[in-house]
PDB file of N, CA and C in Angstrom:
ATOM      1  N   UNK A   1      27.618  60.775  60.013  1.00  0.00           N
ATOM      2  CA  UNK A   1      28.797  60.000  60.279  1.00  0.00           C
ATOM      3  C   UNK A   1      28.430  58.665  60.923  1.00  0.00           C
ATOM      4  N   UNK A   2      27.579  58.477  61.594  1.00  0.00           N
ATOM      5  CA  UNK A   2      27.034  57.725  62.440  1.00  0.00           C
ATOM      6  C   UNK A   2      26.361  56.595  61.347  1.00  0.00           C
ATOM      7  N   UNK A   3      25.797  57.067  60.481  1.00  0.00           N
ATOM      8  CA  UNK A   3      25.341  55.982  59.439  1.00  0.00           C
ATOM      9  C   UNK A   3      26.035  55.186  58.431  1.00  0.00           C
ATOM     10  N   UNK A   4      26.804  56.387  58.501  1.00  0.00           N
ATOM     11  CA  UNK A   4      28.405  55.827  57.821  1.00  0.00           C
ATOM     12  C   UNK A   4      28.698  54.954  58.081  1.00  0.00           C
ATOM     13  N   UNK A   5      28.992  54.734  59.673  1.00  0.00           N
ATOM     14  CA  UNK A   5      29.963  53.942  60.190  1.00  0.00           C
ATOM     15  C   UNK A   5      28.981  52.728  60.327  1.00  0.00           C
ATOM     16  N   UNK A   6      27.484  52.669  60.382  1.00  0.00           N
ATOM     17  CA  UNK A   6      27.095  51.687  60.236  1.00  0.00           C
ATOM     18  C   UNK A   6      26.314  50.889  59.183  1.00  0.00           C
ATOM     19  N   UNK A   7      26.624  51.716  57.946  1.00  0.00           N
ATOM     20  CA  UNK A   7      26.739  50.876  56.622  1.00  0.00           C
ATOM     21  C   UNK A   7      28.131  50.511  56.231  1.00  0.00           C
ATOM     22  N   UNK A   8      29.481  50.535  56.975  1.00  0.00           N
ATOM     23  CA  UNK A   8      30.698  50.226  56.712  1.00  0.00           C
ATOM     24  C   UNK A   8      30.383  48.854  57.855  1.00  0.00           C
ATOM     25  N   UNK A   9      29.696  48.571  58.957  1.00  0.00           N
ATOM     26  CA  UNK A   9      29.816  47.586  59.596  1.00  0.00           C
ATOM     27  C   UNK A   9      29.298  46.602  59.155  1.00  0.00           C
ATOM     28  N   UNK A  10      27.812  47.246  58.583  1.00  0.00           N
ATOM     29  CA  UNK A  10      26.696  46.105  58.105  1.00  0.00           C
ATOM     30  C   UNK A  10      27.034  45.743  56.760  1.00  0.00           C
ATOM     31  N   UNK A  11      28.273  46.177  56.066  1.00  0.00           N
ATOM     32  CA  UNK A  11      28.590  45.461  54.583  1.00  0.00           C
ATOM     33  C   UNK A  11      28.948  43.961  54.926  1.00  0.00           C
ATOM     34  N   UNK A  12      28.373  43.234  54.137  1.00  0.00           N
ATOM     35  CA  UNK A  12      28.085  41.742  54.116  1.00  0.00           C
ATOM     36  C   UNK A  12      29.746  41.464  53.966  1.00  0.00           C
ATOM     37  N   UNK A  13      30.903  41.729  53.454  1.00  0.00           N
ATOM     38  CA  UNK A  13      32.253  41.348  53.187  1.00  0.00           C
ATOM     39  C   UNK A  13      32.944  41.660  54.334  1.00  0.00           C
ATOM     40  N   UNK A  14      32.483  42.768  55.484  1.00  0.00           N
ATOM     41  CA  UNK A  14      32.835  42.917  56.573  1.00  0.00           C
ATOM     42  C   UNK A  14      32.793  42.205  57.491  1.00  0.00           C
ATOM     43  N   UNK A  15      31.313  41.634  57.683  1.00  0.00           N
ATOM     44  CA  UNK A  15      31.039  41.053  58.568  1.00  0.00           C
ATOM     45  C   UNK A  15      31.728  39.462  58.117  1.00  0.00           C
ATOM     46  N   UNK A  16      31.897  38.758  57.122  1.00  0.00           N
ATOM     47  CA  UNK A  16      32.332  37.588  56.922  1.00  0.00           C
ATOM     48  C   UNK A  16      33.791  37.334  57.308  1.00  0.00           C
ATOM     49  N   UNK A  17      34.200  38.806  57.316  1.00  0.00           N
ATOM     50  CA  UNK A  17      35.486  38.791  57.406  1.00  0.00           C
ATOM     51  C   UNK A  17      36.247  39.063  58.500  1.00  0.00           C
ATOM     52  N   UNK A  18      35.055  38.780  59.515  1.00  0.00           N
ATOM     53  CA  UNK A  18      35.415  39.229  60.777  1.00  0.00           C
ATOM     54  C   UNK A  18      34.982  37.814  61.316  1.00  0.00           C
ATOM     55  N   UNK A  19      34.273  37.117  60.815  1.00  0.00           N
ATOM     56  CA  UNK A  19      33.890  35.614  61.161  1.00  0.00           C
ATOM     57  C   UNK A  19      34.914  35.187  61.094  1.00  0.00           C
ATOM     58  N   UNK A  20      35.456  35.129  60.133  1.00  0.00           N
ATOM     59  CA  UNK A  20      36.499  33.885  59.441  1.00  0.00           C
ATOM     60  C   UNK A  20      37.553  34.595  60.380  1.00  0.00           C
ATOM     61  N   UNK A  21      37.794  35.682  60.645  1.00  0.00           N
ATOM     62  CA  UNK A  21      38.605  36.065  61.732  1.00  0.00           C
ATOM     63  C   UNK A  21      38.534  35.522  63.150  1.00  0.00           C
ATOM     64  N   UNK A  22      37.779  35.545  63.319  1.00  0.00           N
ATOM     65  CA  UNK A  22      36.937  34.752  65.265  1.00  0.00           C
ATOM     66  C   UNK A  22      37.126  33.336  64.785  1.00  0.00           C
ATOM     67  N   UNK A  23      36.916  33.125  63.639  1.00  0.00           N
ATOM     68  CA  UNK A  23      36.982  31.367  63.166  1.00  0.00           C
ATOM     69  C   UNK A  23      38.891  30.719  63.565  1.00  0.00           C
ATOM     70  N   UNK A  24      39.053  31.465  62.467  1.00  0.00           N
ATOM     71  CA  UNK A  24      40.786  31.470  62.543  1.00  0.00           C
ATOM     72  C   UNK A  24      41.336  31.648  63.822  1.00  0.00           C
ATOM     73  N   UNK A  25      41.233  32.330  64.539  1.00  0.00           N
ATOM     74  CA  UNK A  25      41.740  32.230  65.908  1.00  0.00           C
ATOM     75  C   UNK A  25      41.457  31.461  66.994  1.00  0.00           C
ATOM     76  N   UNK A  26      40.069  30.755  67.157  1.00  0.00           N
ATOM     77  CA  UNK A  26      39.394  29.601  67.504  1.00  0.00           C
ATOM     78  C   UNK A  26      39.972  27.705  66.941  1.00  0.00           C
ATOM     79  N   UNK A  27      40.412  28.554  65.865  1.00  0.00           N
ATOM     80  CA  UNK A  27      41.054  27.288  64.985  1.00  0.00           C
ATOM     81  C   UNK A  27      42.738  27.067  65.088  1.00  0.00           C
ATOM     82  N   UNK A  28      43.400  28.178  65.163  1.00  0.00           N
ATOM     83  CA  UNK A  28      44.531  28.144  65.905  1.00  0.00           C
ATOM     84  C   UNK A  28      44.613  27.413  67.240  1.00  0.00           C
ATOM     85  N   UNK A  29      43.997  27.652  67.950  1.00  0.00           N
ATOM     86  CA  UNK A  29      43.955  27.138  69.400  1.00  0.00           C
ATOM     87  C   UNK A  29      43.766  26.079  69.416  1.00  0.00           C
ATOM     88  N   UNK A  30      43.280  25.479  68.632  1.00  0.00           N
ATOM     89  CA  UNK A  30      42.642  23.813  68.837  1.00  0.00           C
ATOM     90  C   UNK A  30      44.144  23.112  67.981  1.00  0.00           C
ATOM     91  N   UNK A  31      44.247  24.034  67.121  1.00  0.00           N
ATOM     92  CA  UNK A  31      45.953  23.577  66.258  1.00  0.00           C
ATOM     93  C   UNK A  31      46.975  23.456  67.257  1.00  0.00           C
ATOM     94  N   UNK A  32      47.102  24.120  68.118  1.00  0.00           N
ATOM     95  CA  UNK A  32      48.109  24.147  69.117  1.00  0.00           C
ATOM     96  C   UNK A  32      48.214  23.334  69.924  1.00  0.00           C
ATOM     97  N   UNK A  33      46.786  23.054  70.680  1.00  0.00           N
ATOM     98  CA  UNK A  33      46.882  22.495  71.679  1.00  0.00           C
ATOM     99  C   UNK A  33      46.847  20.925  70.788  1.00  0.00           C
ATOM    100  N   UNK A  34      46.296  20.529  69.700  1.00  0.00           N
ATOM    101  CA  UNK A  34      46.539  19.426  68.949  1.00  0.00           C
ATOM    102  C   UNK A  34      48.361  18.997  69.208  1.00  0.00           C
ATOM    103  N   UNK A  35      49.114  19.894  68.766  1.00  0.00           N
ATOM    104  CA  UNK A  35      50.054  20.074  68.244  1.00  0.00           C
ATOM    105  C   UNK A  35      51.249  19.591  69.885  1.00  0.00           C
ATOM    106  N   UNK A  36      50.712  20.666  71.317  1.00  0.00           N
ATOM    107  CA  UNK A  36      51.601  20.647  72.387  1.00  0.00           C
ATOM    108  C   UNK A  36      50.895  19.594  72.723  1.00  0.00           C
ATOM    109  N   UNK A  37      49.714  18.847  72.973  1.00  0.00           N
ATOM    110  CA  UNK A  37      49.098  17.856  73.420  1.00  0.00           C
ATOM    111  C   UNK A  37      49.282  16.569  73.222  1.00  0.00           C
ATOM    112  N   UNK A  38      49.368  16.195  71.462  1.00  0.00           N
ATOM    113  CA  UNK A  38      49.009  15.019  71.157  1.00  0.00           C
ATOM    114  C   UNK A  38      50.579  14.865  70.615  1.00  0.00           C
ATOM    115  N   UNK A  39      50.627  15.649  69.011  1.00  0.00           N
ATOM    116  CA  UNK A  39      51.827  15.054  68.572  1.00  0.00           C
ATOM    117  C   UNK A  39      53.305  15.093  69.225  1.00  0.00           C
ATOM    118  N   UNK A  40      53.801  16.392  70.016  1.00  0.00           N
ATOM    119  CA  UNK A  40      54.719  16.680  70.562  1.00  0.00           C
ATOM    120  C   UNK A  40      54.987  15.429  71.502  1.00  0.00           C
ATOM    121  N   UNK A  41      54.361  15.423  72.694  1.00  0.00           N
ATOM    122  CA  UNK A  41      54.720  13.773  73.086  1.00  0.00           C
ATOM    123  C   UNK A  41      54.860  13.051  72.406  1.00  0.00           C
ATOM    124  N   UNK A  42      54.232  12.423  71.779  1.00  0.00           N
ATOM    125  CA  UNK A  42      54.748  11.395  70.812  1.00  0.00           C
ATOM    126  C   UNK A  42      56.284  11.486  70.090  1.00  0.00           C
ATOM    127  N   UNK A  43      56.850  12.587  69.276  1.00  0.00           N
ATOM    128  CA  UNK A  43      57.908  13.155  68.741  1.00  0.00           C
ATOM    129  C   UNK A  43      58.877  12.798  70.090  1.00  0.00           C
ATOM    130  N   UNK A  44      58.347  13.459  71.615  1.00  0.00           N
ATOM    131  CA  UNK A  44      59.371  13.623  72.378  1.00  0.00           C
ATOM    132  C   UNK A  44      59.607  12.042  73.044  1.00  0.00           C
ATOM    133  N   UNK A  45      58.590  11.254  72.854  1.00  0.00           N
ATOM    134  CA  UNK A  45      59.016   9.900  72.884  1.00  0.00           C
ATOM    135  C   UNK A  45      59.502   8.847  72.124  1.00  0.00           C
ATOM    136  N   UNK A  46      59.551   9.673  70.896  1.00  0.00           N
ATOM    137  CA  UNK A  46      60.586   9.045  69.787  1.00  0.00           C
ATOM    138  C   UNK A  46      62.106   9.727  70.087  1.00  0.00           C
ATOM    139  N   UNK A  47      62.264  10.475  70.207  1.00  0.00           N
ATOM    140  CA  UNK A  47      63.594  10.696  70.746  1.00  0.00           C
ATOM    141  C   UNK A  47      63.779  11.153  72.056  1.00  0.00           C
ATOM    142  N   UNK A  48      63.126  10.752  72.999  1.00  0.00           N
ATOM    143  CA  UNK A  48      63.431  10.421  74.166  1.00  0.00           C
ATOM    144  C   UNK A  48      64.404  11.579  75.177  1.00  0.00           C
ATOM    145  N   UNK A  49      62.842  12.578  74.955  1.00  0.00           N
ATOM    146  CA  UNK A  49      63.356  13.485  75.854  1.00  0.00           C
ATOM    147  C   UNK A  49      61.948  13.777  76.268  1.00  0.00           C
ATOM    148  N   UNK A  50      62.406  14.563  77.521  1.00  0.00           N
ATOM    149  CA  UNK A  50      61.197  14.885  79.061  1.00  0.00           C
ATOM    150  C   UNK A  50      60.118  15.898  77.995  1.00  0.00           C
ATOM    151  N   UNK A  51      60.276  16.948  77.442  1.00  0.00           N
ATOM    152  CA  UNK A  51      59.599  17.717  76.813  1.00  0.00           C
ATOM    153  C   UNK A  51      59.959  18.425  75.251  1.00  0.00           C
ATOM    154  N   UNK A  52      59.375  17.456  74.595  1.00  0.00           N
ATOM    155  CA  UNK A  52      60.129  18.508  73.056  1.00  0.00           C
ATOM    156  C   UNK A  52      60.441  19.782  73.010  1.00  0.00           C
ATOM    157  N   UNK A  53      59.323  20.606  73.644  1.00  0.00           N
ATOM    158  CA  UNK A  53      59.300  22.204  73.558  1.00  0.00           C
ATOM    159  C   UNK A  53      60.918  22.952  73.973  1.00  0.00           C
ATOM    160  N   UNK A  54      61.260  21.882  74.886  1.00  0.00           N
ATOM    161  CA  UNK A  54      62.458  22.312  75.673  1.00  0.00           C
ATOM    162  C   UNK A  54      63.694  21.540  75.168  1.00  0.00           C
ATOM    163  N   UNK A  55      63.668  20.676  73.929  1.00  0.00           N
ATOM    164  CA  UNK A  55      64.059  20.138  73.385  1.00  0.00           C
ATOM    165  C   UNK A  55      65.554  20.999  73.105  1.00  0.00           C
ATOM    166  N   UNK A  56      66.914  21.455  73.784  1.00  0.00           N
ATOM    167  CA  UNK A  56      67.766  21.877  72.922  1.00  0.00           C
ATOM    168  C   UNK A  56      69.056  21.242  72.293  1.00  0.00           C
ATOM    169  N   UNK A  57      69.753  21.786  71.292  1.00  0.00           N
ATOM    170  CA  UNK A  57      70.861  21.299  70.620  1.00  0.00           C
ATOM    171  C   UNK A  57      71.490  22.038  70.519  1.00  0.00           C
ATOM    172  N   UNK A  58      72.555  22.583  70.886  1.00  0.00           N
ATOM    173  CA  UNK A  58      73.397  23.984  70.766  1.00  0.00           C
ATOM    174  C   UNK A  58      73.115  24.927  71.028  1.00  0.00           C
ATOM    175  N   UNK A  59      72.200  25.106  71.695  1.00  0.00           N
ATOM    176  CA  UNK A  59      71.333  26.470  72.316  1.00  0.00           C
ATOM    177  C   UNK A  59      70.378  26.951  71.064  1.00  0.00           C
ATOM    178  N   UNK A  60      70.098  25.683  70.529  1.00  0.00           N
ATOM    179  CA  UNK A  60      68.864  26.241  69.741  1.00  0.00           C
ATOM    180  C   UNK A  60      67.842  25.209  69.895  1.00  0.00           C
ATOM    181  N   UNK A  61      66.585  26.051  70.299  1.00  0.00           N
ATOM    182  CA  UNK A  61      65.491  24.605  70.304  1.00  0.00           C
ATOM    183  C   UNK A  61      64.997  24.186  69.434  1.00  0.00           C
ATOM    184  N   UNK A  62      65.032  23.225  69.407  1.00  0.00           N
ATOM    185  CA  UNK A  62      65.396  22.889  68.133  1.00  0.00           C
ATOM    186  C   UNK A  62      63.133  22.051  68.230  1.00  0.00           C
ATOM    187  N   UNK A  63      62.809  21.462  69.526  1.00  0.00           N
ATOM    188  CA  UNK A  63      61.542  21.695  69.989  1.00  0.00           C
ATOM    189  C   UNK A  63      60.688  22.222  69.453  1.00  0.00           C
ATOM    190  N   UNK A  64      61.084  23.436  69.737  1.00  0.00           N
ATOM    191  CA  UNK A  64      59.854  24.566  69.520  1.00  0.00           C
ATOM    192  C   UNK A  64      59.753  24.615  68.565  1.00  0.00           C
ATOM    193  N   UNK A  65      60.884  25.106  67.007  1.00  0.00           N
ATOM    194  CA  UNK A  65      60.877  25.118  65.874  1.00  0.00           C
ATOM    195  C   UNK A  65      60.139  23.865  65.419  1.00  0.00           C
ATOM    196  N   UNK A  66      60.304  23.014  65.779  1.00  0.00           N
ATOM    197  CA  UNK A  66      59.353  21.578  65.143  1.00  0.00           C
ATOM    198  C   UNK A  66      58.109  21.426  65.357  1.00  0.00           C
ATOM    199  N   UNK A  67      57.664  21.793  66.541  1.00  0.00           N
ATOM    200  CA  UNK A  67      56.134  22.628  67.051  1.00  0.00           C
ATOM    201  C   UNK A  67      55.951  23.499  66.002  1.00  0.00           C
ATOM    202  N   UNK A  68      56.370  24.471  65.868  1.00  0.00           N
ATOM    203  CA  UNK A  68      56.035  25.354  64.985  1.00  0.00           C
ATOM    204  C   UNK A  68      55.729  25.252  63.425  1.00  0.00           C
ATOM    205  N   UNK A  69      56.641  24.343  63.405  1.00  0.00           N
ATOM    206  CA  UNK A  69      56.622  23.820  61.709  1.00  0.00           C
ATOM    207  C   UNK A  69      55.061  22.852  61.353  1.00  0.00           C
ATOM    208  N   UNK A  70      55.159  22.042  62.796  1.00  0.00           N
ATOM    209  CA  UNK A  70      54.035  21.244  62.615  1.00  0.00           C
ATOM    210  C   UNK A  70      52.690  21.676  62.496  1.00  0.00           C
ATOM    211  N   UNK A  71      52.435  23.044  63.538  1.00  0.00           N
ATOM    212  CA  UNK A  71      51.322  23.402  63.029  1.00  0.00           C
ATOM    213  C   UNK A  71      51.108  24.436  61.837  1.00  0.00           C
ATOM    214  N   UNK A  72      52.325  24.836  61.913  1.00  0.00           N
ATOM    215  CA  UNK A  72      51.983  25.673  60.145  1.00  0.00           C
ATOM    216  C   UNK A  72      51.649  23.811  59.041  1.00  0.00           C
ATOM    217  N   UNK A  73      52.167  23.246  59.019  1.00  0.00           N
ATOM    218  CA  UNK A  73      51.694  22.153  58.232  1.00  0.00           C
ATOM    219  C   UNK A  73      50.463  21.802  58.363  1.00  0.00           C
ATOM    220  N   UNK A  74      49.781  21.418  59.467  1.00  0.00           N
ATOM    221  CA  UNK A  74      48.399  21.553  59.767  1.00  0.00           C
ATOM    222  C   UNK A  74      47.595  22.286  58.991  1.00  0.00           C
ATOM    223  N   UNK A  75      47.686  23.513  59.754  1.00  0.00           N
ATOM    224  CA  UNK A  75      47.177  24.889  59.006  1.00  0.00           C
ATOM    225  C   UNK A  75      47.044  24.794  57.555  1.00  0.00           C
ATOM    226  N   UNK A  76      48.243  24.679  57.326  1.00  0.00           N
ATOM    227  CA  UNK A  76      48.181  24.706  55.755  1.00  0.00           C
ATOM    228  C   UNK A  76      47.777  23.375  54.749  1.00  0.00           C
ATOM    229  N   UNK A  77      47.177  22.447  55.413  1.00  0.00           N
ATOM    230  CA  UNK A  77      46.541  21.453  55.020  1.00  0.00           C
ATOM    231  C   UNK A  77      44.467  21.715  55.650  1.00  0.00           C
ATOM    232  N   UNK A  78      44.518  22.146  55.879  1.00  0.00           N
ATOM    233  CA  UNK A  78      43.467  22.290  56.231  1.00  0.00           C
ATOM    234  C   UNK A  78      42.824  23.743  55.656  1.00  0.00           C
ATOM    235  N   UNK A  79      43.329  24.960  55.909  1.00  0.00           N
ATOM    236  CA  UNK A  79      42.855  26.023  54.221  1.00  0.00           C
ATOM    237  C   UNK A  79      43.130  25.218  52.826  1.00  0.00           C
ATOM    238  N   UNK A  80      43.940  24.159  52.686  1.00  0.00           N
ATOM    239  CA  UNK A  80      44.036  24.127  51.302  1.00  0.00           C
ATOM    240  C   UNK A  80      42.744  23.284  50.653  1.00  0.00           C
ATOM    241  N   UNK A  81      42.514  22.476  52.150  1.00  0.00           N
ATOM    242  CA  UNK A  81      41.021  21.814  51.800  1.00  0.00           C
ATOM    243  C   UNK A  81      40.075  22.614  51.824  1.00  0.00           C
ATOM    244  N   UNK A  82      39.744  23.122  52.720  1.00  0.00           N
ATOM    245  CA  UNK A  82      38.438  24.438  52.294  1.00  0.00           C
ATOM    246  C   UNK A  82      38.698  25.462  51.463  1.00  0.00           C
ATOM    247  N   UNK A  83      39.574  25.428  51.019  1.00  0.00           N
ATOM    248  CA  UNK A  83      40.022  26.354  49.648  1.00  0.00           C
ATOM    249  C   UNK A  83      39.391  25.460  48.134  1.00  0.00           C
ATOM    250  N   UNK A  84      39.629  24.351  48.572  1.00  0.00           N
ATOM    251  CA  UNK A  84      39.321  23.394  47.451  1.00  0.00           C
ATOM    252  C   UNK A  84      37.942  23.118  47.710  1.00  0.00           C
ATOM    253  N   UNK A  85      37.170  22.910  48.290  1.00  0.00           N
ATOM    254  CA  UNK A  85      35.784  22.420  49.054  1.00  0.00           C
ATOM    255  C   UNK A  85      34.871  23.602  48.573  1.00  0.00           C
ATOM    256  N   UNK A  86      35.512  24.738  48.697  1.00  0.00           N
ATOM    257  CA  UNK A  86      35.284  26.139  48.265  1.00  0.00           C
ATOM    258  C   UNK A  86      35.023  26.303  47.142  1.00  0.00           C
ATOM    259  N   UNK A  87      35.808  26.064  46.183  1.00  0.00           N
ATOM    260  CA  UNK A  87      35.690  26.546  44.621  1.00  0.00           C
ATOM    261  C   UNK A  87      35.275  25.337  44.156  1.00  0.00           C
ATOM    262  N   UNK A  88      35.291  23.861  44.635  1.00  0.00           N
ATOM    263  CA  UNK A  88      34.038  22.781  43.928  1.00  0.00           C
ATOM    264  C   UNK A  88      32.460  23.315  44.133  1.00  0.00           C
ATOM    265  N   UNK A  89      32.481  24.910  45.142  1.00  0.00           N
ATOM    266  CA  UNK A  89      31.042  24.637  45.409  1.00  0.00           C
ATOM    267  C   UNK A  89      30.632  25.987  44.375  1.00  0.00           C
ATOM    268  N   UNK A  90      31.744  26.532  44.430  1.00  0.00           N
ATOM    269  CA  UNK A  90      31.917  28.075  43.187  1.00  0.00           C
ATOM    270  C   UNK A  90      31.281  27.194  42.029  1.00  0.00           C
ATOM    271  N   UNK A  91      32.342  26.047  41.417  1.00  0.00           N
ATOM    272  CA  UNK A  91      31.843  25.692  40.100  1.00  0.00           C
ATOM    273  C   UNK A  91      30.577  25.227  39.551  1.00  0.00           C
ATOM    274  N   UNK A  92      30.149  24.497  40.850  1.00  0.00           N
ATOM    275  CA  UNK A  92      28.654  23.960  41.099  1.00  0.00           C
ATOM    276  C   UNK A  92      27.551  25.116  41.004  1.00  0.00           C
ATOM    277  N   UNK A  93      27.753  26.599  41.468  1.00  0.00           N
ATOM    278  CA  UNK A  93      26.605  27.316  41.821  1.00  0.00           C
ATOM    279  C   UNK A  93      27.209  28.267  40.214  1.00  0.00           C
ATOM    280  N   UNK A  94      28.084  28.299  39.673  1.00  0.00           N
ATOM    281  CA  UNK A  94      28.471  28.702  38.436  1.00  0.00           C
ATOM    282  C   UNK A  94      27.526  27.718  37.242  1.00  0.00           C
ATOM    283  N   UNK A  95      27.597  26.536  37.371  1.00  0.00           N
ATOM    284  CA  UNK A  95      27.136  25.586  36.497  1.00  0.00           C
ATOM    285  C   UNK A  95      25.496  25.780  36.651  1.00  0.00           C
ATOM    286  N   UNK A  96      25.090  26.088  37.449  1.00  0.00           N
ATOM    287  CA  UNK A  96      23.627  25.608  38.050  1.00  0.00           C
ATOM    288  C   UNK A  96      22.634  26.998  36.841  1.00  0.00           C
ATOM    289  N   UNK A  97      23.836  28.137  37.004  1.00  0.00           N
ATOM    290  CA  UNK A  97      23.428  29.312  36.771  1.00  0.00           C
ATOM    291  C   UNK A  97      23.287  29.388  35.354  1.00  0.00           C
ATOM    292  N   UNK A  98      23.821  28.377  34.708  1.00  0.00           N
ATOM    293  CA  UNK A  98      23.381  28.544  33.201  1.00  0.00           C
ATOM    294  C   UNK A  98      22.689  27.659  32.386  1.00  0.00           C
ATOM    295  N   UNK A  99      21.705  28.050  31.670  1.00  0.00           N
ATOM    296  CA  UNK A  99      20.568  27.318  31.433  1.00  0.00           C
ATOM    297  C   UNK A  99      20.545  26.489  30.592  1.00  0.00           C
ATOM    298  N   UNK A 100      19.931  25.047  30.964  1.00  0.00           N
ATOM    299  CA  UNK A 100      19.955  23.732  29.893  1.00  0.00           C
ATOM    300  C   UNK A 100      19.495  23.875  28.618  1.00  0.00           C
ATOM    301  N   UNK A 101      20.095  22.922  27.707  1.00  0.00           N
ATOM    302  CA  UNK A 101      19.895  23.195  26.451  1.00  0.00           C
ATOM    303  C   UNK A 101      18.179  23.237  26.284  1.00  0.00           C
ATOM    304  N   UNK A 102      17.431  22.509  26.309  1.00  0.00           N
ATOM    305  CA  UNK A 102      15.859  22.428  26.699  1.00  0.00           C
ATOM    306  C   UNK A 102      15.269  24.176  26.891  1.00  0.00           C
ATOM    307  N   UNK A 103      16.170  24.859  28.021  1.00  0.00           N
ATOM    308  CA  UNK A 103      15.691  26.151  28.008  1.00  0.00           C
ATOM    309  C   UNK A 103      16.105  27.144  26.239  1.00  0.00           C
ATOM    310  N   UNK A 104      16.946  27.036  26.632  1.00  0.00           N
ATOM    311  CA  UNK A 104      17.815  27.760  25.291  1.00  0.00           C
ATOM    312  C   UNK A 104      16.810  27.333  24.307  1.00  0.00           C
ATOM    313  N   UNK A 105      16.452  25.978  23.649  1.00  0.00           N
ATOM    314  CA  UNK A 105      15.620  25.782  22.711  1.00  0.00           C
ATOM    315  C   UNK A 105      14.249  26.662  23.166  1.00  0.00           C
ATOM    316  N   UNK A 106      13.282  26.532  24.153  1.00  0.00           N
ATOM    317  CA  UNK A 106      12.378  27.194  24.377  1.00  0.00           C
ATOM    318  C   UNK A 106      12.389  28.550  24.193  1.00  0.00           C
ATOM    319  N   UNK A 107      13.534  29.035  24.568  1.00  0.00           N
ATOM    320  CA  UNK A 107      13.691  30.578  24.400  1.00  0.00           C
ATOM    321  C   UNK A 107      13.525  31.296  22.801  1.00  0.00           C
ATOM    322  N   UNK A 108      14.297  30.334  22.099  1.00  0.00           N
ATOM    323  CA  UNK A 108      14.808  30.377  20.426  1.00  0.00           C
ATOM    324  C   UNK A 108      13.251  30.383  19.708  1.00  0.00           C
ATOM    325  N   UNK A 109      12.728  28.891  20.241  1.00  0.00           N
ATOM    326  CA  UNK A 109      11.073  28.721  20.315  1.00  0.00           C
ATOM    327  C   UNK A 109      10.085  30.031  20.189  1.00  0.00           C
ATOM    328  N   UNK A 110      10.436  30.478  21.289  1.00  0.00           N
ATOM    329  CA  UNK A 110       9.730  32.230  21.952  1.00  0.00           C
ATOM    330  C   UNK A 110      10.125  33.387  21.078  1.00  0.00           C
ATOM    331  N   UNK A 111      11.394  33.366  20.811  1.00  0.00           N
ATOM    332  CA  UNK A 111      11.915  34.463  20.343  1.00  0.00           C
ATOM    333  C   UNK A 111      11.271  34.508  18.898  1.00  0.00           C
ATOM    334  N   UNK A 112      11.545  33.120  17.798  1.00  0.00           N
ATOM    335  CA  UNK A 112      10.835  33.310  17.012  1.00  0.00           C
ATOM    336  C   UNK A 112       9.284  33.562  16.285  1.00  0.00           C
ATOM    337  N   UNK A 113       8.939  33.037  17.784  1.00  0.00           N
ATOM    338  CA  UNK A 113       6.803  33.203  17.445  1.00  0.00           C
ATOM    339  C   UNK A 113       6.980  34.887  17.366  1.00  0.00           C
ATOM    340  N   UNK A 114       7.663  35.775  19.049  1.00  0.00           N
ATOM    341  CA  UNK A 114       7.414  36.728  19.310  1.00  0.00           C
ATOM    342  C   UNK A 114       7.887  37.630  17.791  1.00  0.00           C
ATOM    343  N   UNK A 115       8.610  36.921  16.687  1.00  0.00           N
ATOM    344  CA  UNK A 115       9.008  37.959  15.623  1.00  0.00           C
ATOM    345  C   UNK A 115       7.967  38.275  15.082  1.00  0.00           C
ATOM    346  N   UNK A 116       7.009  37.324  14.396  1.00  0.00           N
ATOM    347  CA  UNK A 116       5.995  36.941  13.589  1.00  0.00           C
ATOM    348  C   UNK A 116       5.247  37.853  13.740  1.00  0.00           C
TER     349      UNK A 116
END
């Protein structure tokens, strides 16, 4: 059982996936504090209130929801680039993997001496 559990740890899709997990949550935080730090002032000095977060309009904060929106926009500009950064490097190590015409002739080359 014991080996079990540590060929279920040491699978290479596990462990990446526990990175990008520690990554993602490391990366949240820096989104946030981007987000309550930099842009929120700014927003709350365009409309000219003490703290966006606390920002309300009818008893809805209307603040926070805009915080919130902003860093899901973030977020989601930033996977869509390493999503893309990602599969330019898929197509590249896809392309690399198949062999120039030069080989193919050599092979054809080979194949036919080896009939003879």
């Amino acid at each position: 059982m014991v080996q079990e559990f540590k060929d279920f740890i040491n699978r290479g899709n596990l462990v990446d996936i526990a990175v990008a997990f520690v990554m993602g949550i490391a990366f949240a935080a820096v989104i946030t504090s981007l987000t309550n730090d930099v842009i929120n002032p700014i927003i709350a000095k365009i409309f000219d209130v003490q703290d966006l977060a606390e920002w309300i309009v009818w008893d809805i904060r209307i603040g926070a929801f805009l915080a919130a929106i902003i860093n899901f926009v973030i977020v989601a500009i930033v996977v869509f680039f390493v999503i893309k950064a990602y599969n330019r490097m898929r197509r590249a190590d896809e392309a690399d993997d198949e062999p120039s015409e030069d080989i193919l002739l050599l092979r054809e080359i080979r194949d036919g001496i080896k009939a003879r």
